[in-house]
Protein backbone atom coordinates (compact mmCIF):
# COMPACT_ATOMS: atom_id res chain seq x y z
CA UNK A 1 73.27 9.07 -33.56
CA UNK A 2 72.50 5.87 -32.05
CA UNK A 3 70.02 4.41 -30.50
CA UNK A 4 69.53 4.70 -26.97
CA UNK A 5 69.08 1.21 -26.10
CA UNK A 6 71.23 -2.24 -27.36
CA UNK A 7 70.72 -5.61 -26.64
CA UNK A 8 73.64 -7.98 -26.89
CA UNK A 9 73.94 -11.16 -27.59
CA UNK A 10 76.82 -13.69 -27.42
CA UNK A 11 76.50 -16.24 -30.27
CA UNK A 12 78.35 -19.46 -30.72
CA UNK A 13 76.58 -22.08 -32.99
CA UNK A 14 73.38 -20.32 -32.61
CA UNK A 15 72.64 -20.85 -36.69
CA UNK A 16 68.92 -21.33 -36.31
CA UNK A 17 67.83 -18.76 -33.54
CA UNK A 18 69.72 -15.30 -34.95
CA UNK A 19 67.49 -14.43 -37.71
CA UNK A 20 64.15 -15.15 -35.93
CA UNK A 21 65.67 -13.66 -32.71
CA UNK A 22 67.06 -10.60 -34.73
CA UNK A 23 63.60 -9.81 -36.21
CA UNK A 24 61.88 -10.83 -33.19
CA UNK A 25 63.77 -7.46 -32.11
CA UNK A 26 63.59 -5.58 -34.48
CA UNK A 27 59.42 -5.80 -34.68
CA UNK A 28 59.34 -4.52 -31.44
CA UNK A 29 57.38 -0.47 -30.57
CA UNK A 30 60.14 0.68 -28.70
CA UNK A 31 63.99 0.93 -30.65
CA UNK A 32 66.27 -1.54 -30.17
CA UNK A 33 69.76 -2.18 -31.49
CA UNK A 34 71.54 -5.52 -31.15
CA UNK A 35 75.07 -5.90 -31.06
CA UNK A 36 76.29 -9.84 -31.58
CA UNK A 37 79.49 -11.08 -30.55
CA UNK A 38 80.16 -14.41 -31.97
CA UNK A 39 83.27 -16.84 -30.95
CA UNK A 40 83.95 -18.23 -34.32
CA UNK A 41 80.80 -20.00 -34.72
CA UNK A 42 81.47 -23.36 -36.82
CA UNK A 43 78.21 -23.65 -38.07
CA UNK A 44 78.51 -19.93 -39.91
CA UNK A 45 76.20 -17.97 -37.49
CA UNK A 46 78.27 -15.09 -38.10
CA UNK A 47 77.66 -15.33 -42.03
CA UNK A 48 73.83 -14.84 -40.81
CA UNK A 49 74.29 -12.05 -38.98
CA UNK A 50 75.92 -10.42 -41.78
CA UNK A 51 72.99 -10.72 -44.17
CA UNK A 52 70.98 -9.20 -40.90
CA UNK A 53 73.11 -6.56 -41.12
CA UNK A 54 71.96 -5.55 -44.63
CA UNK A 55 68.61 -5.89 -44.00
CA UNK A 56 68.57 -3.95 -40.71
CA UNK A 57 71.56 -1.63 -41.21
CA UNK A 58 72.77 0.90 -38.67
CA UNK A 59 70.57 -1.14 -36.00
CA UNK A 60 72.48 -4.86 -36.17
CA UNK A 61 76.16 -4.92 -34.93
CA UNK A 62 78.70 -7.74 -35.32
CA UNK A 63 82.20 -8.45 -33.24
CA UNK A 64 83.80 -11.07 -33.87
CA UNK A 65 86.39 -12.77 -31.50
CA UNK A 66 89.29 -15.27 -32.23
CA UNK A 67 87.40 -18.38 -30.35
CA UNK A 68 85.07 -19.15 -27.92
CA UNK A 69 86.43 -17.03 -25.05
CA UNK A 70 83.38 -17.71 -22.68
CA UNK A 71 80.10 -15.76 -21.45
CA UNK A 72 81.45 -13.04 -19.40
CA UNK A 73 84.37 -11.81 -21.48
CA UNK A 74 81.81 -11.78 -24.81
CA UNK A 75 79.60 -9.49 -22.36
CA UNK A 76 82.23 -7.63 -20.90
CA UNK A 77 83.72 -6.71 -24.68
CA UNK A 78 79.96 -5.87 -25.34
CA UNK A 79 79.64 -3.35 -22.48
CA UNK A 80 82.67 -1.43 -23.38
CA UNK A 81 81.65 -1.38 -27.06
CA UNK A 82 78.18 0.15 -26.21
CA UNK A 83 79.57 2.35 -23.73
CA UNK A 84 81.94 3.83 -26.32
CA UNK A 85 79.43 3.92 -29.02
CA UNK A 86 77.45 5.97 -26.46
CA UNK A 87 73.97 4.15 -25.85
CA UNK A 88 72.32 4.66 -22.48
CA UNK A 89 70.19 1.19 -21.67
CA UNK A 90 72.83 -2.14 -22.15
CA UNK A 91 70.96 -5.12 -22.17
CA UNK A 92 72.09 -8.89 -21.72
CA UNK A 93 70.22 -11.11 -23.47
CA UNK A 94 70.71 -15.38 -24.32
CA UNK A 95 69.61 -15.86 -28.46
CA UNK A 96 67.68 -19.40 -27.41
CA UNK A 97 64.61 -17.82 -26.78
CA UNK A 98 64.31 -18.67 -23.38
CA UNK A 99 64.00 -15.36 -23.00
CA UNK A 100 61.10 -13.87 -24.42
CA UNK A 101 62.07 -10.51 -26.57
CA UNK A 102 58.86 -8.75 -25.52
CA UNK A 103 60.22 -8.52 -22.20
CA UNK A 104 62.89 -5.99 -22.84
CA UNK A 105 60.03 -3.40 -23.50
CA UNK A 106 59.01 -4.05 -19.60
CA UNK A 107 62.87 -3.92 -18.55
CA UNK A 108 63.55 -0.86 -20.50
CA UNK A 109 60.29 0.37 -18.39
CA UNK A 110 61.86 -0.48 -15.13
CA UNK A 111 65.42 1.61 -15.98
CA UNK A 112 63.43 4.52 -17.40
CA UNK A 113 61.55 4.97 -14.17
CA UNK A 114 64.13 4.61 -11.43
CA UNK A 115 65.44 1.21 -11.95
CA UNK A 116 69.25 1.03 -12.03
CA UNK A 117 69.35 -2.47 -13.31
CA UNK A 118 66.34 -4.28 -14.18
CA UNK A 119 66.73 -8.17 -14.09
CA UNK A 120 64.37 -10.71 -15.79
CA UNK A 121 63.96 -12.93 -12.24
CA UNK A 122 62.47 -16.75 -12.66
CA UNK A 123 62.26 -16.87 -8.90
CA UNK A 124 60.54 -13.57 -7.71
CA UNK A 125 56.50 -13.42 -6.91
CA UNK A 126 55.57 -14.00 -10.80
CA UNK A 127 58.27 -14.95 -11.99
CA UNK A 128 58.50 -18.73 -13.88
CA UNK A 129 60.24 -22.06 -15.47
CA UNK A 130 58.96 -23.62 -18.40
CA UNK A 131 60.03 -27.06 -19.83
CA UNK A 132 63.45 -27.26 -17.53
CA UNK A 133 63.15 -31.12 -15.60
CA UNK A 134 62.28 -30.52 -11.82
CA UNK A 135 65.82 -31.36 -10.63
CA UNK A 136 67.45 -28.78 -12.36
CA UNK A 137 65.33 -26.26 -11.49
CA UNK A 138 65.64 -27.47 -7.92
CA UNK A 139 69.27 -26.94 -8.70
CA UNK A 140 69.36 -23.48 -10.11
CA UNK A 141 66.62 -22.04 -7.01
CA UNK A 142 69.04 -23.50 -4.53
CA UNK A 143 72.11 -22.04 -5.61
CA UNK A 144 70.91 -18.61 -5.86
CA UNK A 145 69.82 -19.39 -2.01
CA UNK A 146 73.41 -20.42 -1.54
CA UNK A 147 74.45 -17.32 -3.10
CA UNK A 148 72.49 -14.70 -0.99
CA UNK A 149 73.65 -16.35 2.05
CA UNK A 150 77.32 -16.07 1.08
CA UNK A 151 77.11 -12.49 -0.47
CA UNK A 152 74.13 -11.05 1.66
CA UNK A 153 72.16 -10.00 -1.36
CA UNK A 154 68.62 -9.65 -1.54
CA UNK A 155 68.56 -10.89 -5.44
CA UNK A 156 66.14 -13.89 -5.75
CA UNK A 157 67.79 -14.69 -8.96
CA UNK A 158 71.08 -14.70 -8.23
CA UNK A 159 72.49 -16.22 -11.86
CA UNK A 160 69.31 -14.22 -14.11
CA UNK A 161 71.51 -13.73 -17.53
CA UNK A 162 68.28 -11.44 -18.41
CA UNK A 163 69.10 -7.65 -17.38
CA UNK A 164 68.81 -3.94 -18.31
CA UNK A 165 71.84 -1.76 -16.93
CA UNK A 166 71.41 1.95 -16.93
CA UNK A 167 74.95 3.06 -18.61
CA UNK A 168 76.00 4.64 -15.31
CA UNK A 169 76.18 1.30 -13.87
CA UNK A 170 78.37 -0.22 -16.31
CA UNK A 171 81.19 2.93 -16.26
CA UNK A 172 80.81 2.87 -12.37
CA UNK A 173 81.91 -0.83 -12.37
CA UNK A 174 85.50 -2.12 -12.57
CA UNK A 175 85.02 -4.15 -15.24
CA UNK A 176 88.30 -5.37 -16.40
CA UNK A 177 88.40 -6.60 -12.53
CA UNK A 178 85.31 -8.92 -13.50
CA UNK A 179 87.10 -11.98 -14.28
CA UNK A 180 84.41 -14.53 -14.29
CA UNK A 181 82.85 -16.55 -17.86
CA UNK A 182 79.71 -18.25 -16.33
CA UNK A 183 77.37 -17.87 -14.13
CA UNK A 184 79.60 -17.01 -11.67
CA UNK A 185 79.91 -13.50 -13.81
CA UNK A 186 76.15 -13.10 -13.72
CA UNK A 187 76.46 -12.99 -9.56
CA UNK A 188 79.37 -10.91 -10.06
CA UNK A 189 77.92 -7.96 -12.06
CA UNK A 190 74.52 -8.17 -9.95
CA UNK A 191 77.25 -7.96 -6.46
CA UNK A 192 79.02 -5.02 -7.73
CA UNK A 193 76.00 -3.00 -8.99
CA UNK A 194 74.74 -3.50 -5.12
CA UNK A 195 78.05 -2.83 -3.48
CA UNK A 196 77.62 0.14 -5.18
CA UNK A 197 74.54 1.72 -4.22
CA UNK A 198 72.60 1.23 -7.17
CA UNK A 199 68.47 0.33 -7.52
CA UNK A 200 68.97 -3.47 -8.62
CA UNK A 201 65.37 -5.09 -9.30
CA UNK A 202 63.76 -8.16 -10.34
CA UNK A 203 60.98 -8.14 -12.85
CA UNK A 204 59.27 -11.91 -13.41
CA UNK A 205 59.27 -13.27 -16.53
CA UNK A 206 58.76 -16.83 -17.76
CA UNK A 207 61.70 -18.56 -18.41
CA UNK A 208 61.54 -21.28 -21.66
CA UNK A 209 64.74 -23.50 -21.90
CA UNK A 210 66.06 -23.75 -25.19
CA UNK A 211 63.97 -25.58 -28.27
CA UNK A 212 66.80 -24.93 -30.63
CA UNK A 213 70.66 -25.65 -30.77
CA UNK A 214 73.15 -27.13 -27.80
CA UNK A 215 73.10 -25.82 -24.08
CA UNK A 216 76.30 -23.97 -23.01
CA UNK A 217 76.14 -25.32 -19.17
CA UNK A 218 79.21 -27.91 -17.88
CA UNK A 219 80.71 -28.62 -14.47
CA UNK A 220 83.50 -25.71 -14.85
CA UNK A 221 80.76 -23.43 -14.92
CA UNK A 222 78.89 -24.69 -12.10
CA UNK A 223 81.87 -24.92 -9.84
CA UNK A 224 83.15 -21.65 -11.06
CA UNK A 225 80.36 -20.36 -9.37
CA UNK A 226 80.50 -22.22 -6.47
CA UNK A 227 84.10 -21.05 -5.25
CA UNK A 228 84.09 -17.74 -7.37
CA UNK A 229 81.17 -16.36 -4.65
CA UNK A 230 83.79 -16.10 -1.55
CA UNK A 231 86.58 -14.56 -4.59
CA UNK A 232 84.05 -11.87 -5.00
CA UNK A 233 83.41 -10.82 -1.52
CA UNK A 234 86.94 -9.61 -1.31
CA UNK A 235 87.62 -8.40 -5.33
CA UNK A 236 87.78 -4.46 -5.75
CA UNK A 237 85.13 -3.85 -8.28
């Protein structure tokens, strides 16, 4: 039977953070499973995984896709995966570290005692940025306030890619209408879980930018988001 919780993470060149993230996991009290989909990684993060896999079997998980297909669809293949494979706390998680693995144990908290979905907030009373220059952080705080105005959410941290979903949440949700890769997806799955009455809530953590491999961010994704907030004030999800 499997585990009751799974955290999954979307790899794509991510060679030198899956094993240390993997065990990073894997040491923690409370049971995790991790379920890695990777976009035909060039630099053979995939082979890694595998050899994870043998180490950790039964609790490591591996789809691969045909290319790098983008954020939200690698999520949205992940949720339907866990879903069928019947777990019952989803997490999204980035493999860079800059989210700290010890802080699933206080999402999984949050969803076991009421919580709906539990997000890992950078802008909520606690919450923090570490080693990200001023401007972009300027940048990021300012479009979640954009955000709230323009979908009348209360969420502080509008484009957190840190979050615990009860399973409910994720069958309740249309998710084949969630068409969004970037950050714009991240606003999108927080909107929907709202629109539909669920307990959404922001936990602080401290937010590290990345130490090892390439950043994923570019101007489609920002402007993706931009637009994509007035799309999703009128999609059916």
């Amino acid at each position: 039977m499997a585990a009751k919780s799974i955290v999954i993470i979307p790899t794509y060149n991510e060679l030198d953070n899956v094993g240390p993230m993997a065990n990073a996991i894997m040491e923690l009290e409370s049971a995790f499973d991790i379920l890695f989909i990777d976009d035909q990684s060039p630099d053979g993060t995939a082979a890694v995984i595998e050899q994870l896999q043998s180490q950790f079997p039964d609790r490591i998980h591996l789809e691969k896709r045909s290319g790098k297909l983008g954020l939200g669809t690698a999520y949205i293949h992940g949720f339907k995966w866990a879903l069928a494979n019947g777990y019952e706390y989803i997490f999204e998680m980035d493999c860079d570290f800059s989210h700290n693995p010890k802080d699933l144990e206080r999402l999984l908290t949050a969803c076991e005692t009421g919580v709906d979905v539990a997000i890992g907030s950078r802008y909520c009373r606690g919450g923090r940025v570490k080693n990200w220059p001023f401007k972009r952080i300027l940048m990021s705080y300012f479009a979640s306030v954009y955000v709230r105005l323009i979908l009348w959410i209360g969420i502080k941290d509008t484009t957190a890619g840190f979050k615990c979903y009860r399973a409910e949440v994720l069958k309740k949700i249309k998710l084949d209408q969630v068409i969004f890769k970037g950050y714009a997806f991240q606003i999108c799955m927080k909107f929907a879980a709202i629109k539909h009455g669920f307990v959404v809530k922001e936990i602080p953590i401290t937010f590290i930018d990345r130490v090892l491999g390439e950043s994923k961010m570019s101007t489609g994704i920002f402007k993706e988001a931009f637009f994509g907030v007035w799309k999703m004030r009128k999609m059916d999800l």
